[in-house]
C-alpha atoms as a PDB file:
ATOM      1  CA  UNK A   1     -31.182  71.325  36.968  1.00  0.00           C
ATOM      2  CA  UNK A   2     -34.112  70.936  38.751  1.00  0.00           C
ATOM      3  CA  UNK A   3     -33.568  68.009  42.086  1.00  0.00           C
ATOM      4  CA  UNK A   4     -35.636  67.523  45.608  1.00  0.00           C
ATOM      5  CA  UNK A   5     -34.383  66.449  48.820  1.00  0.00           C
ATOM      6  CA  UNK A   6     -34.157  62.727  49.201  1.00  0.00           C
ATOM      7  CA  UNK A   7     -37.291  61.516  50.600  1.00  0.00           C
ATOM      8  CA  UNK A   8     -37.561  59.746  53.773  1.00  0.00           C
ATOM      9  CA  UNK A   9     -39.617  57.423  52.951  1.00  0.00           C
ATOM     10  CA  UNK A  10     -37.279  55.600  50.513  1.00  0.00           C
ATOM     11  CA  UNK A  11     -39.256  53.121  48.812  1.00  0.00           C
ATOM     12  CA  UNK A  12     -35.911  50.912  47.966  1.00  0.00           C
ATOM     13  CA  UNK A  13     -34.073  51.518  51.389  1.00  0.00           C
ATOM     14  CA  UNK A  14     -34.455  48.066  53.717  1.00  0.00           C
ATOM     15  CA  UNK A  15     -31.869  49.628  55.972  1.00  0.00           C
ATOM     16  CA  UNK A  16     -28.511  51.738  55.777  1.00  0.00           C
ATOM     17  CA  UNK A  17     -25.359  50.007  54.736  1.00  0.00           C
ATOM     18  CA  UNK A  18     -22.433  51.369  56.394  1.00  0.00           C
ATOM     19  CA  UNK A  19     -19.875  49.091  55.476  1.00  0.00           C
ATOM     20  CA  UNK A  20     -16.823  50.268  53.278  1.00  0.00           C
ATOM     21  CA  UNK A  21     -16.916  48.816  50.258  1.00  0.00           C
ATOM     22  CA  UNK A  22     -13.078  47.149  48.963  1.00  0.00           C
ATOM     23  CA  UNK A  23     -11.568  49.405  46.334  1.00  0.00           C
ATOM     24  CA  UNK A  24     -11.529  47.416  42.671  1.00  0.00           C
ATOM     25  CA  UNK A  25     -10.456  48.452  39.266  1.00  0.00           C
ATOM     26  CA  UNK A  26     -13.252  51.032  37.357  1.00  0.00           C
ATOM     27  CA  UNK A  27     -14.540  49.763  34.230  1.00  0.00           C
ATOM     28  CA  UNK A  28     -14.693  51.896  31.064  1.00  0.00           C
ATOM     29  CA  UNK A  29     -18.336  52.702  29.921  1.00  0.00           C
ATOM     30  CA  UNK A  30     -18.183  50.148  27.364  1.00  0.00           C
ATOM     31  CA  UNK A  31     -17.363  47.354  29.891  1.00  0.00           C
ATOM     32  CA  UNK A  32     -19.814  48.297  31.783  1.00  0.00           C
ATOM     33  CA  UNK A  33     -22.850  48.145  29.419  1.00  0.00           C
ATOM     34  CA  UNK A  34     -21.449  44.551  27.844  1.00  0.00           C
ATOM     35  CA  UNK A  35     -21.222  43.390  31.884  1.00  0.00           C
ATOM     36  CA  UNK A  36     -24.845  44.462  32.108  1.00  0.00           C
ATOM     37  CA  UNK A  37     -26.362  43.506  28.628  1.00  0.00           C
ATOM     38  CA  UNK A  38     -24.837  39.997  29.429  1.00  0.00           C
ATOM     39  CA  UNK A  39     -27.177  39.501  31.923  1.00  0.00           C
ATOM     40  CA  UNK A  40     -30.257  39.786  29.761  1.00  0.00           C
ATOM     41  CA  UNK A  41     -30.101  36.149  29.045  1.00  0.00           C
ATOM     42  CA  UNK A  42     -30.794  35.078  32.468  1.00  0.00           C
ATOM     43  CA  UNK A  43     -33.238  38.046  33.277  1.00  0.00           C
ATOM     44  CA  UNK A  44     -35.236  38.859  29.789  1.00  0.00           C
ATOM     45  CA  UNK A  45     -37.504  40.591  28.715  1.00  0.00           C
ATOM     46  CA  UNK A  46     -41.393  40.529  30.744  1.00  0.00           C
ATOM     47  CA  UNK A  47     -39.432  38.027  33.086  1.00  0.00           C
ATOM     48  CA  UNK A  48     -42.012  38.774  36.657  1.00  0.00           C
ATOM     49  CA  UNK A  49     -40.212  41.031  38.783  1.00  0.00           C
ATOM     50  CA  UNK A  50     -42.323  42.324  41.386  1.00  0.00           C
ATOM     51  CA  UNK A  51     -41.737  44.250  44.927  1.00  0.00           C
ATOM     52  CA  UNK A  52     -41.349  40.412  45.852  1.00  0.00           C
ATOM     53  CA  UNK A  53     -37.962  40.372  44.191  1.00  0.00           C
ATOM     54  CA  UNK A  54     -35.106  41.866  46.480  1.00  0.00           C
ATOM     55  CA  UNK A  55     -31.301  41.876  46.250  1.00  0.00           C
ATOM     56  CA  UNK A  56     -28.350  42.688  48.393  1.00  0.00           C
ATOM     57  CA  UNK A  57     -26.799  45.658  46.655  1.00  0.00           C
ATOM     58  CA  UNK A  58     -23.001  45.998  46.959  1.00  0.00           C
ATOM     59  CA  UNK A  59     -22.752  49.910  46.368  1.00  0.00           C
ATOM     60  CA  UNK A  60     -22.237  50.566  50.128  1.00  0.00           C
ATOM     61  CA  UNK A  61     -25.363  53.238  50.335  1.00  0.00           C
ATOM     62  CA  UNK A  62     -28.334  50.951  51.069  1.00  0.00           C
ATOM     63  CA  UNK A  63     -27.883  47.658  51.711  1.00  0.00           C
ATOM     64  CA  UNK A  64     -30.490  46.741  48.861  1.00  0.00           C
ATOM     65  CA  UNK A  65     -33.536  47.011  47.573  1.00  0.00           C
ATOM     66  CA  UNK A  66     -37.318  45.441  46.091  1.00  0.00           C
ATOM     67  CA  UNK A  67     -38.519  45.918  42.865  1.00  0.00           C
ATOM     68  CA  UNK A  68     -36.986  48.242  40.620  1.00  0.00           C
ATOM     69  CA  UNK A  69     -34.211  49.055  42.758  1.00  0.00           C
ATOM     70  CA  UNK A  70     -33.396  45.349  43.026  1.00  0.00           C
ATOM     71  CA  UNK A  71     -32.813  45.081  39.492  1.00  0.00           C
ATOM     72  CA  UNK A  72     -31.615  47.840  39.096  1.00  0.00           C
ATOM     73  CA  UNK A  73     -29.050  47.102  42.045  1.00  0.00           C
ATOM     74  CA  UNK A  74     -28.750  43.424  40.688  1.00  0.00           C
ATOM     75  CA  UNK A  75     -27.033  45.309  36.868  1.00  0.00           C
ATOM     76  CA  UNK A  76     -25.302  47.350  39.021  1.00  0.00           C
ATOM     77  CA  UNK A  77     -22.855  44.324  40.608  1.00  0.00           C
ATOM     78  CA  UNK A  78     -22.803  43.138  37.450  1.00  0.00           C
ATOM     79  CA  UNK A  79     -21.122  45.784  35.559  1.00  0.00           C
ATOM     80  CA  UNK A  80     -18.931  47.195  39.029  1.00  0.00           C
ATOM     81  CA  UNK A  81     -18.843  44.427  41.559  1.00  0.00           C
ATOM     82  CA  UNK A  82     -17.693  46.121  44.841  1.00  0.00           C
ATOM     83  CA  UNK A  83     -17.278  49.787  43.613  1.00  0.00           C
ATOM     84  CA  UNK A  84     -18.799  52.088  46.029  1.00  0.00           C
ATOM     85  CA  UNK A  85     -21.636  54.590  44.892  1.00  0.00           C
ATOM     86  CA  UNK A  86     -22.389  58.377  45.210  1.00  0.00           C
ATOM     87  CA  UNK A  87     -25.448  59.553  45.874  1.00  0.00           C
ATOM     88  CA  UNK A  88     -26.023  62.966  43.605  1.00  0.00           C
ATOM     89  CA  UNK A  89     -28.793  64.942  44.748  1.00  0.00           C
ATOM     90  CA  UNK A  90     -27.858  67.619  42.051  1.00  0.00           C
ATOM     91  CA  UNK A  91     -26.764  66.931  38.534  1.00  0.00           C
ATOM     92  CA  UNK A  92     -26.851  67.672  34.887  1.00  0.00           C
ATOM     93  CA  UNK A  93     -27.191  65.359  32.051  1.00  0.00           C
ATOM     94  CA  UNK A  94     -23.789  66.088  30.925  1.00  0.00           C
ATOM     95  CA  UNK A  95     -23.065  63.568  34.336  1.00  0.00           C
ATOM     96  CA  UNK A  96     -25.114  60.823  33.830  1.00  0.00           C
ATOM     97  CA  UNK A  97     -23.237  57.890  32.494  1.00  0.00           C
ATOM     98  CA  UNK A  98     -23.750  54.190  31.326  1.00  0.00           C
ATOM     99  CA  UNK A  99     -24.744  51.847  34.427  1.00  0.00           C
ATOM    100  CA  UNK A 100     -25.567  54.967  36.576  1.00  0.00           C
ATOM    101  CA  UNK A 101     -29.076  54.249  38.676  1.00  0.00           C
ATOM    102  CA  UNK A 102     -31.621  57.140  38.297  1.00  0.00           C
ATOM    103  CA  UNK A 103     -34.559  57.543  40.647  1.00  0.00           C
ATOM    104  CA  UNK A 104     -37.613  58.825  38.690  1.00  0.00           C
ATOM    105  CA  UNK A 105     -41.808  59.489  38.750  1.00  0.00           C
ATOM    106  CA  UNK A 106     -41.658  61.306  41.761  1.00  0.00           C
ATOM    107  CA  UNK A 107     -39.330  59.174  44.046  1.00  0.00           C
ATOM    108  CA  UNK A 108     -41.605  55.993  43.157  1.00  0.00           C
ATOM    109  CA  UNK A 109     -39.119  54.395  40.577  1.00  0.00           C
ATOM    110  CA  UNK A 110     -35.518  53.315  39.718  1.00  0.00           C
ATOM    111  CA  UNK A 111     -34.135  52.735  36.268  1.00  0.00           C
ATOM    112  CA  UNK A 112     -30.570  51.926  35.014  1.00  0.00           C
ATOM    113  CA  UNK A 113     -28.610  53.644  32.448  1.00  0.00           C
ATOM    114  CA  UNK A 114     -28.370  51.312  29.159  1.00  0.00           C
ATOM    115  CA  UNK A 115     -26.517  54.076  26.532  1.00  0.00           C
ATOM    116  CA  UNK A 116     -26.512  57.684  26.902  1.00  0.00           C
ATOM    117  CA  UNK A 117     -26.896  59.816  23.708  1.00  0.00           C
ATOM    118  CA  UNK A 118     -27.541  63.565  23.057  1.00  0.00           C
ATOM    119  CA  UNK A 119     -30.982  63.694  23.794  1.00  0.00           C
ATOM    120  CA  UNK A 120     -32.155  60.845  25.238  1.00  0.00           C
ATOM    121  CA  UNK A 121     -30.794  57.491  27.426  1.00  0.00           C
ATOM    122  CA  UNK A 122     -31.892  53.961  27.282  1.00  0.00           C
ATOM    123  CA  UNK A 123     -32.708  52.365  30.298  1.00  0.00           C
ATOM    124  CA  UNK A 124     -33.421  48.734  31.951  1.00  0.00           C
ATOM    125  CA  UNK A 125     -36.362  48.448  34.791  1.00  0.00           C
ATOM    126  CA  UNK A 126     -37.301  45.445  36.841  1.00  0.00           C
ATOM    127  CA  UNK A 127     -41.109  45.987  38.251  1.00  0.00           C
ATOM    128  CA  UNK A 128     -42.203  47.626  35.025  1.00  0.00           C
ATOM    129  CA  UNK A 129     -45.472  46.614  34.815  1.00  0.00           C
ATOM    130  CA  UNK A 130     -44.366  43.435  37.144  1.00  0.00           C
ATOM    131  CA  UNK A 131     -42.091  42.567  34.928  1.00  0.00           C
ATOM    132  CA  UNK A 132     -38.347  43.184  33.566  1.00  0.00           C
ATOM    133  CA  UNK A 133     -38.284  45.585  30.953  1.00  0.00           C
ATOM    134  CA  UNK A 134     -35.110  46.599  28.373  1.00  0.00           C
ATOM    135  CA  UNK A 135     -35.001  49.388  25.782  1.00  0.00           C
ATOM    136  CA  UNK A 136     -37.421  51.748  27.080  1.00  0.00           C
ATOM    137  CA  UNK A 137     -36.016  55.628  26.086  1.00  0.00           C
ATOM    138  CA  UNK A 138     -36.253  58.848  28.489  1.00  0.00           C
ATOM    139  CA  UNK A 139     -36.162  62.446  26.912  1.00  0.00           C
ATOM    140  CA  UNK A 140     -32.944  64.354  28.641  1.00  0.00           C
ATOM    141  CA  UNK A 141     -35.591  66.785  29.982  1.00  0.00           C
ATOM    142  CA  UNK A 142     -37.013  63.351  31.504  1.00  0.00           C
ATOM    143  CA  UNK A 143     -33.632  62.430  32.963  1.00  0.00           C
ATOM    144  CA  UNK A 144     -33.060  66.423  34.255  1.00  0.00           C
ATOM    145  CA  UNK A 145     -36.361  65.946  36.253  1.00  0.00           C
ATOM    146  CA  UNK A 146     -35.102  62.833  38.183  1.00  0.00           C
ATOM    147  CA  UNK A 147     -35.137  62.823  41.803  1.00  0.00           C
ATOM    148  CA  UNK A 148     -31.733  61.868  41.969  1.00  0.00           C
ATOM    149  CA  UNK A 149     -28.504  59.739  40.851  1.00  0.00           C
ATOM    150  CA  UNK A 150     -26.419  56.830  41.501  1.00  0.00           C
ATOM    151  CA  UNK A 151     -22.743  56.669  40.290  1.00  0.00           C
ATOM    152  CA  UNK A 152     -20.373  54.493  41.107  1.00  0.00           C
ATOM    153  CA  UNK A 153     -17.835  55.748  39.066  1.00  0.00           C
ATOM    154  CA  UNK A 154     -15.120  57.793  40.958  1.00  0.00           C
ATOM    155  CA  UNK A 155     -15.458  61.869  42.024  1.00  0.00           C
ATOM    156  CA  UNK A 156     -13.603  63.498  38.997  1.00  0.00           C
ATOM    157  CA  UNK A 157     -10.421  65.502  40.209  1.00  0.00           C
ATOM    158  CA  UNK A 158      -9.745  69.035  39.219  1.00  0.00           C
ATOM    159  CA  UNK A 159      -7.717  68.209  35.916  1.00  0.00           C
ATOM    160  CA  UNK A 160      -4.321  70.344  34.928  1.00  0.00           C
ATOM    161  CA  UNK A 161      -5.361  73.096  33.084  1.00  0.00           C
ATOM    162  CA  UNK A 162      -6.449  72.400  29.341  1.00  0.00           C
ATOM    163  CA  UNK A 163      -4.662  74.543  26.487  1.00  0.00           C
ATOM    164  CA  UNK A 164      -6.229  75.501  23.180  1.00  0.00           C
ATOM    165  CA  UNK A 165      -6.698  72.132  22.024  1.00  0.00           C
ATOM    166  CA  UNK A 166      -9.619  70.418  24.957  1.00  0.00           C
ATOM    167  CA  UNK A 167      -6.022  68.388  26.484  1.00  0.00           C
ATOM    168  CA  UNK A 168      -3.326  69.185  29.250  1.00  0.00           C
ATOM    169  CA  UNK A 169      -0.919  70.780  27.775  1.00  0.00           C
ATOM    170  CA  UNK A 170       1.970  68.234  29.062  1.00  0.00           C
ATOM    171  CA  UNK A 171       1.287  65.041  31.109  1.00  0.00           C
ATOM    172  CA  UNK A 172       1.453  60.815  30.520  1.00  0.00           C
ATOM    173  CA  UNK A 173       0.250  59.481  26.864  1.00  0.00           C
ATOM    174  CA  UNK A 174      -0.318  55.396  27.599  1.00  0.00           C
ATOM    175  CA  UNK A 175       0.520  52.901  25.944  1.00  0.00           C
ATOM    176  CA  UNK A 176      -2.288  51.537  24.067  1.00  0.00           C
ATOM    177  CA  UNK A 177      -2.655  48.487  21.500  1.00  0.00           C
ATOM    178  CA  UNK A 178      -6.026  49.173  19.713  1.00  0.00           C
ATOM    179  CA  UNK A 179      -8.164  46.800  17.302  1.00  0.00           C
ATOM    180  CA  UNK A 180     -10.001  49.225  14.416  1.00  0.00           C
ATOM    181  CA  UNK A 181     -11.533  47.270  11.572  1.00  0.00           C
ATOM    182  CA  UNK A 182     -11.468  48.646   8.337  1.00  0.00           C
ATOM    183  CA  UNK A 183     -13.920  48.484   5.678  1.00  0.00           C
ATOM    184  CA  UNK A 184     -14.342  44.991   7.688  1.00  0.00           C
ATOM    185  CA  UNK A 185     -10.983  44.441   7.994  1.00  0.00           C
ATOM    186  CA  UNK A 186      -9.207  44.107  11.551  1.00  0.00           C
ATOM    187  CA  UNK A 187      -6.330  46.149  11.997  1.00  0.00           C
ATOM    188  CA  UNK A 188      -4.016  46.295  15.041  1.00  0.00           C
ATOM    189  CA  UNK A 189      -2.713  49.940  15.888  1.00  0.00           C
ATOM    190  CA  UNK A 190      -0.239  50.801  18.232  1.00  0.00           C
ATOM    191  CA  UNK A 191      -1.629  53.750  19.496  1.00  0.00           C
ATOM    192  CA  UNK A 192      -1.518  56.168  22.965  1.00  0.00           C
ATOM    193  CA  UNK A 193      -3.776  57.087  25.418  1.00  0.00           C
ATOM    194  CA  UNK A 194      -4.861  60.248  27.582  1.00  0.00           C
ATOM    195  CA  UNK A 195      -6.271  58.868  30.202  1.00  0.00           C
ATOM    196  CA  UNK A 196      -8.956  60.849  32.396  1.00  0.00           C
ATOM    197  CA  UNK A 197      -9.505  61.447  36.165  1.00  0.00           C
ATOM    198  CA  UNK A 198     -12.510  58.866  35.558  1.00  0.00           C
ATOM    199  CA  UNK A 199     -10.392  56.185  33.759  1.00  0.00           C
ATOM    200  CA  UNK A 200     -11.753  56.695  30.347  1.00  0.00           C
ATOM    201  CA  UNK A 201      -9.487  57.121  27.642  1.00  0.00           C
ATOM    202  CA  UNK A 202      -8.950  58.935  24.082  1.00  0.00           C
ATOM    203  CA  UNK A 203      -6.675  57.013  21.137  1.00  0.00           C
ATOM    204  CA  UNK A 204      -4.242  59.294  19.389  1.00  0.00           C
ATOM    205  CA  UNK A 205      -2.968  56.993  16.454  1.00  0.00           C
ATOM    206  CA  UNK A 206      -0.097  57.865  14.278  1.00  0.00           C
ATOM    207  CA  UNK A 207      -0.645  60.244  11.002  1.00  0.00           C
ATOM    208  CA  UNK A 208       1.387  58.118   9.027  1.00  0.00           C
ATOM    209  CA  UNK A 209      -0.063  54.613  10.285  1.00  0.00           C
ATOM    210  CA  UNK A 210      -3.406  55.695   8.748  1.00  0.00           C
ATOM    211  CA  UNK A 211      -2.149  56.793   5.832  1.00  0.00           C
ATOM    212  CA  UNK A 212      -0.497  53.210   5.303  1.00  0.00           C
ATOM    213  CA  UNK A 213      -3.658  51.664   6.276  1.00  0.00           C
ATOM    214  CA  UNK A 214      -5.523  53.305   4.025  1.00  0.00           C
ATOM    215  CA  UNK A 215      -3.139  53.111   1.077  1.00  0.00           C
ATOM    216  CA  UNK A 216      -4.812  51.993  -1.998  1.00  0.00           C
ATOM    217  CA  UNK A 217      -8.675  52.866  -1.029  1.00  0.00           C
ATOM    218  CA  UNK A 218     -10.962  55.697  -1.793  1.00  0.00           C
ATOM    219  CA  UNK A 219      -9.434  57.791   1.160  1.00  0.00           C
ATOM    220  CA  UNK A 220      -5.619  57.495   0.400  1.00  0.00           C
ATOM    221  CA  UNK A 221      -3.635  60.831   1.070  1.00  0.00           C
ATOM    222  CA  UNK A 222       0.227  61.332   0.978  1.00  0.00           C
ATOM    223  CA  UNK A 223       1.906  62.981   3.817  1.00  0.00           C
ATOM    224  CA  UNK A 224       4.894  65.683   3.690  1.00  0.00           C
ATOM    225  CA  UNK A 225       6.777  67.373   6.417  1.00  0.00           C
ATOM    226  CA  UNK A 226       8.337  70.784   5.777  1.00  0.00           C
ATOM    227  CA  UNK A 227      11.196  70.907   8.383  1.00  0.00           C
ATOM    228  CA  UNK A 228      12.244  74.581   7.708  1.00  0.00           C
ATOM    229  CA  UNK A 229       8.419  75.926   9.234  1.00  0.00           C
ATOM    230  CA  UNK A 230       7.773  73.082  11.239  1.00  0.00           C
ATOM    231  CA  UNK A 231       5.007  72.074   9.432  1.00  0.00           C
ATOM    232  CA  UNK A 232       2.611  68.929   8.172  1.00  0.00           C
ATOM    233  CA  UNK A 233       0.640  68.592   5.200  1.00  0.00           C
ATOM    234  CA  UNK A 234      -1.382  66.130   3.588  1.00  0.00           C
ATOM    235  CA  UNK A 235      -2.568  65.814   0.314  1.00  0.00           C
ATOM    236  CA  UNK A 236      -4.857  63.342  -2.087  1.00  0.00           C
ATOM    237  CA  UNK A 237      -2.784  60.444  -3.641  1.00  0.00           C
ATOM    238  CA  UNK A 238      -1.254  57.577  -2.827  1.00  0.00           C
ATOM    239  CA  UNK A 239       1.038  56.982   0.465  1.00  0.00           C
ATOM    240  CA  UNK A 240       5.075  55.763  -0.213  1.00  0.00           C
ATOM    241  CA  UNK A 241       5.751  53.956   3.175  1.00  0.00           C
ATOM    242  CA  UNK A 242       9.118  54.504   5.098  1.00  0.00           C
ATOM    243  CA  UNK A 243       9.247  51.191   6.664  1.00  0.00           C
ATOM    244  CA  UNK A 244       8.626  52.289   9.948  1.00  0.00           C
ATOM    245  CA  UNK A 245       4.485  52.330  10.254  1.00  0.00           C
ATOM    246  CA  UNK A 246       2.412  50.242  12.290  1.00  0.00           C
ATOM    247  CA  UNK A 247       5.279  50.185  15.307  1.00  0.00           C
ATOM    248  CA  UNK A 248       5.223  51.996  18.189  1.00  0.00           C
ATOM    249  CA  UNK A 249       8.932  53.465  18.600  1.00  0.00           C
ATOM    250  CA  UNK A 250       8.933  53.782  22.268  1.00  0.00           C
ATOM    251  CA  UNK A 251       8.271  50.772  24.878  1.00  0.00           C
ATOM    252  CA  UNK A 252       5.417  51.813  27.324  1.00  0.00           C
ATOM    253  CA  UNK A 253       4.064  55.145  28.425  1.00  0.00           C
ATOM    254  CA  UNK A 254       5.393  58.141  27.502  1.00  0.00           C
ATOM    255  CA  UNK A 255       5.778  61.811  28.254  1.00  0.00           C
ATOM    256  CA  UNK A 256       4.114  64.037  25.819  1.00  0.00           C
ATOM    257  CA  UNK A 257       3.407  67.438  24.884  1.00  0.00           C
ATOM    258  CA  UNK A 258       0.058  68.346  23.185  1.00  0.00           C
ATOM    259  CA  UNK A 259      -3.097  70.843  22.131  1.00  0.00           C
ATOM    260  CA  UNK A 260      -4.256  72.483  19.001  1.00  0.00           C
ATOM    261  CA  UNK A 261      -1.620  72.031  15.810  1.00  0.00           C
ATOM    262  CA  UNK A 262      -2.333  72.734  12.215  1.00  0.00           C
ATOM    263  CA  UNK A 263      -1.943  71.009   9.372  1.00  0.00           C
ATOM    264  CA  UNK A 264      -2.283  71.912   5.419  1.00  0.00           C
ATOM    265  CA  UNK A 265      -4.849  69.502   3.980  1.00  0.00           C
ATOM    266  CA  UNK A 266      -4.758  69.936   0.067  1.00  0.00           C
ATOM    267  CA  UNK A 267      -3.489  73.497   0.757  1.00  0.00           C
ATOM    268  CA  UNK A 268      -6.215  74.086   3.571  1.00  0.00           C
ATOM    269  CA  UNK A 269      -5.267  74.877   7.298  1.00  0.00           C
ATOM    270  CA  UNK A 270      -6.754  72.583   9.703  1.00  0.00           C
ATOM    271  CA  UNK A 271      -7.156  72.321  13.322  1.00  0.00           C
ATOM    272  CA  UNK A 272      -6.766  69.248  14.819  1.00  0.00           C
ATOM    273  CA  UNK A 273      -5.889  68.262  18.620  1.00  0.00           C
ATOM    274  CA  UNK A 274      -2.087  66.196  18.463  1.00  0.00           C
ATOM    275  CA  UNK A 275      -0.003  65.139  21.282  1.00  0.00           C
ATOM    276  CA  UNK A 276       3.702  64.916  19.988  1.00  0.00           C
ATOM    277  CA  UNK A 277       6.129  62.193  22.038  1.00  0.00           C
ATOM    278  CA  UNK A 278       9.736  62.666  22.059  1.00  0.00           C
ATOM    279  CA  UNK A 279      12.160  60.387  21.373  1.00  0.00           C
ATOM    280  CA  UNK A 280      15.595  60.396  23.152  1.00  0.00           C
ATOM    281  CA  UNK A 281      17.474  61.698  19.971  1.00  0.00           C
ATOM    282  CA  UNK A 282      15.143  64.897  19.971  1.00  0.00           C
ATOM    283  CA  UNK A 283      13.187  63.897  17.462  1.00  0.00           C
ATOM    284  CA  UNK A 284       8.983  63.004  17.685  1.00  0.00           C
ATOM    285  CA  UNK A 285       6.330  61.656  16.269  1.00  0.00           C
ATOM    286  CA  UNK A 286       2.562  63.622  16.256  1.00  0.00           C
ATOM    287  CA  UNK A 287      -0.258  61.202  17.727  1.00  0.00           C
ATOM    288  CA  UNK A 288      -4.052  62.733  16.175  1.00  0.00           C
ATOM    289  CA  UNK A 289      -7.633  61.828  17.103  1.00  0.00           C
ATOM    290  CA  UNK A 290      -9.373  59.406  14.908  1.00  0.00           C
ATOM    291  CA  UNK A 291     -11.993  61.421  14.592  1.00  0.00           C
ATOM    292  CA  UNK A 292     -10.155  64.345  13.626  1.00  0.00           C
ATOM    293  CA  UNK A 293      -8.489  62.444  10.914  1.00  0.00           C
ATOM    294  CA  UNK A 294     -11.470  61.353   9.398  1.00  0.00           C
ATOM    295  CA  UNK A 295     -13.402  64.550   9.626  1.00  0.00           C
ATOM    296  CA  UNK A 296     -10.401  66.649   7.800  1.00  0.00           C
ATOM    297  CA  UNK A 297      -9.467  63.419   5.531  1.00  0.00           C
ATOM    298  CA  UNK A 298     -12.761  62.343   4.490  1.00  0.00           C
ATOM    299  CA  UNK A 299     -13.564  58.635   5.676  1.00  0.00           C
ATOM    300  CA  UNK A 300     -16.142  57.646   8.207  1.00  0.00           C
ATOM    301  CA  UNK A 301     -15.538  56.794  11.559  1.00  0.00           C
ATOM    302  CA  UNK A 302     -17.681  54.932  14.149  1.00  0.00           C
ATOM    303  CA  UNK A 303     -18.299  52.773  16.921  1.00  0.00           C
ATOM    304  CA  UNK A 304     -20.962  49.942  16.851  1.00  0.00           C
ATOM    305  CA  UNK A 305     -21.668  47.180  19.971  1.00  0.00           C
ATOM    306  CA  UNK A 306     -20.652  44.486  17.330  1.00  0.00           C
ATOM    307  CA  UNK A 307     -17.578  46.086  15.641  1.00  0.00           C
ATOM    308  CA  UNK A 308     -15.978  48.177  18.037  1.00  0.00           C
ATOM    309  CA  UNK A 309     -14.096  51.253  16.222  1.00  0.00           C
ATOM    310  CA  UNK A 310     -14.442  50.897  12.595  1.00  0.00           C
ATOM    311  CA  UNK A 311     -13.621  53.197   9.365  1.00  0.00           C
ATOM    312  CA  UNK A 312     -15.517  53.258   6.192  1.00  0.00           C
ATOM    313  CA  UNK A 313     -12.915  54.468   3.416  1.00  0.00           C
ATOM    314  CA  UNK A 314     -15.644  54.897   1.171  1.00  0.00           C
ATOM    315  CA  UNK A 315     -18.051  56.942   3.115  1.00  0.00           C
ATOM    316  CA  UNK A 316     -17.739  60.564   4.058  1.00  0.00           C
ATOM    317  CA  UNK A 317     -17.213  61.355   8.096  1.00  0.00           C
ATOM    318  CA  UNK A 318     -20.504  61.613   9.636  1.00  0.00           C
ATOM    319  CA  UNK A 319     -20.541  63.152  13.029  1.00  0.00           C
END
């Protein structure tokens, strides 16, 4: 984790901007590379973009900058409008997020953050050989050896203290109407959300919604409750619906309880992260990962630019 003092001789600083930037609403990641990928229309590929080129940058840091930090300022508004920035001198990859700036070669160049992936990020660049550049990949070991970072997503809080299963143990599920398409079909889920200190949040969906969903396909399972231990299983064959899937039975956010639970899958214990709600009456319903489900179920889940969340009934659960 390698970083060097900022240089004074900023190649991108025209002068300090001390104004306080107005407080707005943080986009999710996704939002945020759409916002910027929109904008490739009006500035594509070997457009010119030279140290000629300068912008008025709304991050509240510098007031702007030529060249590559232009554009890279320029993608920045576009995705966060008045958000301020942070300035981190020291980081780890495991920080660097879409639309983040990152100052590279030695304090002589500024890229933006496209999509981040396991070992590598995609980036855009204005003054890239005098011209606008998208696509271009750096190695995390390239992105570790960056001078330093620009986020203007908000300092994350010390969260409540996880349990077994990654989650607070107790805390707010929200509300959380969700759009999955299914072997190309688009289905509406009422799902809930844990939402982070960031604004980013995770989809727990109903156990017995997917298995109504995907009644009839390659992945159909059945689902049983034992009440004496407590206990869930699921099991291959097909799904007899109770009436009451694909509605939410509470009416906004809701208190929950969560972490690890187990459930018998064919006979198999499985782990899986839950967050149960309560109803009024005493009784709840268990809310599961997506993910989870289709990793212990066996259908594929994914995300594409296009499609959104999707599932694959046919296709195993890749990671």
């Amino acid at each position: 984790m390698k970083k060097r003092a900022l240089s004074l001789a900023l190649a991108l600083v025209m002068c300090l901007g001390l104004a306080i930037q107005a407080s707005a609403a943080q986009p999710e990641e996704d939002q945020v590379y759409q916002a910027m990928i929109a904008m490739k229309d009006q500035y594509p590929e070997r457009m010119p973009w030279t140290d000629d080129n300068f912008y008025e940058w709304k991050g509240g840091i510098y007031s702007g900058g030529s060249g590559c930090a232009g554009f890279a300022f320029l993608l920045s508004d576009a995705a966060f409008g008045s958000l301020p920035a942070r300035e981190l001198l020291e980081f780890s990859y495991a920080d660097v997020r879409v639309g983040d700036i990152l100052r590279v070669n030695g304090d002589t160049h500024s890229v933006i953050i496209l999509e981040v992936h396991p070992d590598h990020v995609v980036i855009a660049e204005g003054n890239y050989n005098r011209s606008i550049h998208w696509g271009r990949t750096l190695t995390k070991s390239e992105v570790e050896q960056g001078d330093y970072l620009l986020t203007r997503y908000t300092e994350t809080e010390e969260e409540p203290a996880p349990d077994a299963g990654g989650i607070p143990a107790s805390g707010t599920a929200v509300a959380s109407t969700q759009t999955v398409a299914v072997d190309g079909r688009a289905v509406e889920f009422q799902m809930y959300a844990l939402v982070d200190s960031n604004g980013n949040g995770t989809n727990y969906v109903k156990l017995r919604d997917m298995a109504y969903v995907l009644n009839g396909t390659k992945a159909q399972f059945s689902v049983g409750y034992d009440n004496a231990t407590k206990s869930i299983s699921v099991s291959n064959g097909a799904y007899e619906a109770s009436g009451a899937e694909m509605t939410t039975p509470y009416s906004g956010d809701r208190a929950y309880t969560g972490g690890a639970q187990t459930i018998q899958v064919n006979g198999r214990a499985v782990d899986m992260t839950a967050i149960t709600l309560l109803d009024d009456a005493g009784g709840g319903y268990n809310y599961f990962k997506l993910r989870d489900l289709g990793k212990a179920l066996g259908f594929n889940v994914g995300w594409s630019k296009d499609a959104g969340v999707f599932i694959e009934s046919g296709k195993p659960y890749a990671e």
